[in-house]
C-alpha atoms as a PDB file:
ATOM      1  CA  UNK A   1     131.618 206.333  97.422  1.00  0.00           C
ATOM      2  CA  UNK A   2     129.375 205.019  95.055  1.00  0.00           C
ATOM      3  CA  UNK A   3     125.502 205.512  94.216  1.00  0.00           C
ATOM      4  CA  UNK A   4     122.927 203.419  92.401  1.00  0.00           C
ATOM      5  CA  UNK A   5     120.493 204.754  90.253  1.00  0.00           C
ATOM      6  CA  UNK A   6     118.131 203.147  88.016  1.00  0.00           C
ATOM      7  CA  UNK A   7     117.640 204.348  84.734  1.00  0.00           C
ATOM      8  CA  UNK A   8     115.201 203.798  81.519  1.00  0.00           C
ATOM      9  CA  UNK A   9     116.414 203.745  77.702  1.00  0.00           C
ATOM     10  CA  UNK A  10     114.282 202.514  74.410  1.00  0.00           C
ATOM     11  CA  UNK A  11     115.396 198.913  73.321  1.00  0.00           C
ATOM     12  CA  UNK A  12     117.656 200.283  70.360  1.00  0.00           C
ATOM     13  CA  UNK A  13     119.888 202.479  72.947  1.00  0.00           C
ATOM     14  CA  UNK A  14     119.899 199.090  75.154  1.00  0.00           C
ATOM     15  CA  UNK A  15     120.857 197.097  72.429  1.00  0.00           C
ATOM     16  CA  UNK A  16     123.518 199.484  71.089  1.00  0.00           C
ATOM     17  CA  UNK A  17     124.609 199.562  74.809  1.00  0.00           C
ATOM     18  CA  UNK A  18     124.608 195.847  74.994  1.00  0.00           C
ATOM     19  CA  UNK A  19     127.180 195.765  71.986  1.00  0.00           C
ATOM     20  CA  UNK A  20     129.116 198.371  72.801  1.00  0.00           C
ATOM     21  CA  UNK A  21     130.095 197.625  76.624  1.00  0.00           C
ATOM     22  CA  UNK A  22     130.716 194.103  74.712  1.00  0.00           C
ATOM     23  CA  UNK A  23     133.053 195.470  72.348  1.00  0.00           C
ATOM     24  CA  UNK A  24     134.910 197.772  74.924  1.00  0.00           C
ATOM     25  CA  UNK A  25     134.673 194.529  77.738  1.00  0.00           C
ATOM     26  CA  UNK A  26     133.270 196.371  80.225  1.00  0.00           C
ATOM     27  CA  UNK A  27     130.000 195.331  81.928  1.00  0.00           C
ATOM     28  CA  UNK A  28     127.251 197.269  80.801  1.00  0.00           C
ATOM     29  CA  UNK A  29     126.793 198.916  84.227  1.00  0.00           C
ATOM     30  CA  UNK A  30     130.261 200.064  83.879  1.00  0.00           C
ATOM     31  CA  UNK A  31     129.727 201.553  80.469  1.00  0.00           C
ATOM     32  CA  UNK A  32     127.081 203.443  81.671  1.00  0.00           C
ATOM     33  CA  UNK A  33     128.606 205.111  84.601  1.00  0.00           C
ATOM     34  CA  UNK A  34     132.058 205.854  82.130  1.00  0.00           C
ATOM     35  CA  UNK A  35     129.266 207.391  79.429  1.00  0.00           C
ATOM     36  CA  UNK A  36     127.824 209.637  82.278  1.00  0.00           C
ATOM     37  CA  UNK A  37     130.808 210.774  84.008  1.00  0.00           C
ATOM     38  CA  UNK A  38     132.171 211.717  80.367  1.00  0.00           C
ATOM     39  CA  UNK A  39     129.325 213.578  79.517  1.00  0.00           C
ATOM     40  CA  UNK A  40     129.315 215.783  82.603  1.00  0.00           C
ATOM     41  CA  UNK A  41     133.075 216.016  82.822  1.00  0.00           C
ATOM     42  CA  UNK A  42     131.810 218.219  79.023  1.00  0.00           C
ATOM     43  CA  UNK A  43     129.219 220.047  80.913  1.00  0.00           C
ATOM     44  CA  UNK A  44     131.403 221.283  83.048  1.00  0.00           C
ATOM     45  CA  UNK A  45     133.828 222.601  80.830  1.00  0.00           C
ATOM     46  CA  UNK A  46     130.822 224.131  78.698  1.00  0.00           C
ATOM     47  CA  UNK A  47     130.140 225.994  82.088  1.00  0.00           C
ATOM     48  CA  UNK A  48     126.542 224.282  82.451  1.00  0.00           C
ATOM     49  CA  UNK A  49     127.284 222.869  85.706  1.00  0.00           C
ATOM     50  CA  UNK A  50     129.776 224.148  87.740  1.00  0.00           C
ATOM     51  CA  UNK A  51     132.318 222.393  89.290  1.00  0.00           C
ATOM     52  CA  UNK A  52     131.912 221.611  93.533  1.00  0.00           C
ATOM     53  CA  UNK A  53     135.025 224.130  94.283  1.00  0.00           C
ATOM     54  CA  UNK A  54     133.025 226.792  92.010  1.00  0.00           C
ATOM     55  CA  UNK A  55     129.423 226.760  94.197  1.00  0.00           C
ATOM     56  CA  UNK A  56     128.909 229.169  96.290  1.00  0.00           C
ATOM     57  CA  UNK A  57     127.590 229.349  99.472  1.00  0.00           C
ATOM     58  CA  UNK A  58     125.451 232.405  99.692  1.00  0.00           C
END
């Protein structure tokens, strides 16, 4: 399933957005949600967030 979320950046990271989805030919919503998942797929193996089959439940 997928979620929308609604986000604000200054003009430059726009722009530089803008040109790079462009470049890659991917929409610039789909940039965006490749750039996130990236970065927390590295938090996660940094050990800042854990994984869902790491929580706990107490």
């Amino acid at each position: 399933m997928s979620r929308r979320i609604q986000v604000t950046v200054p003009d430059q990271i726009a722009a530089d957005l803008e040109k790079l989805a462009h470049s890659q030919g991917r929409s610039l919503s789909n940039l965006a949600a490749h750039l996130l998942e990236k970065a927390l797929n590295e938090a996660r193996q940094q050990g800042l967030i854990k994984n869902d089959d790491q929580t706990s439940t107490s």
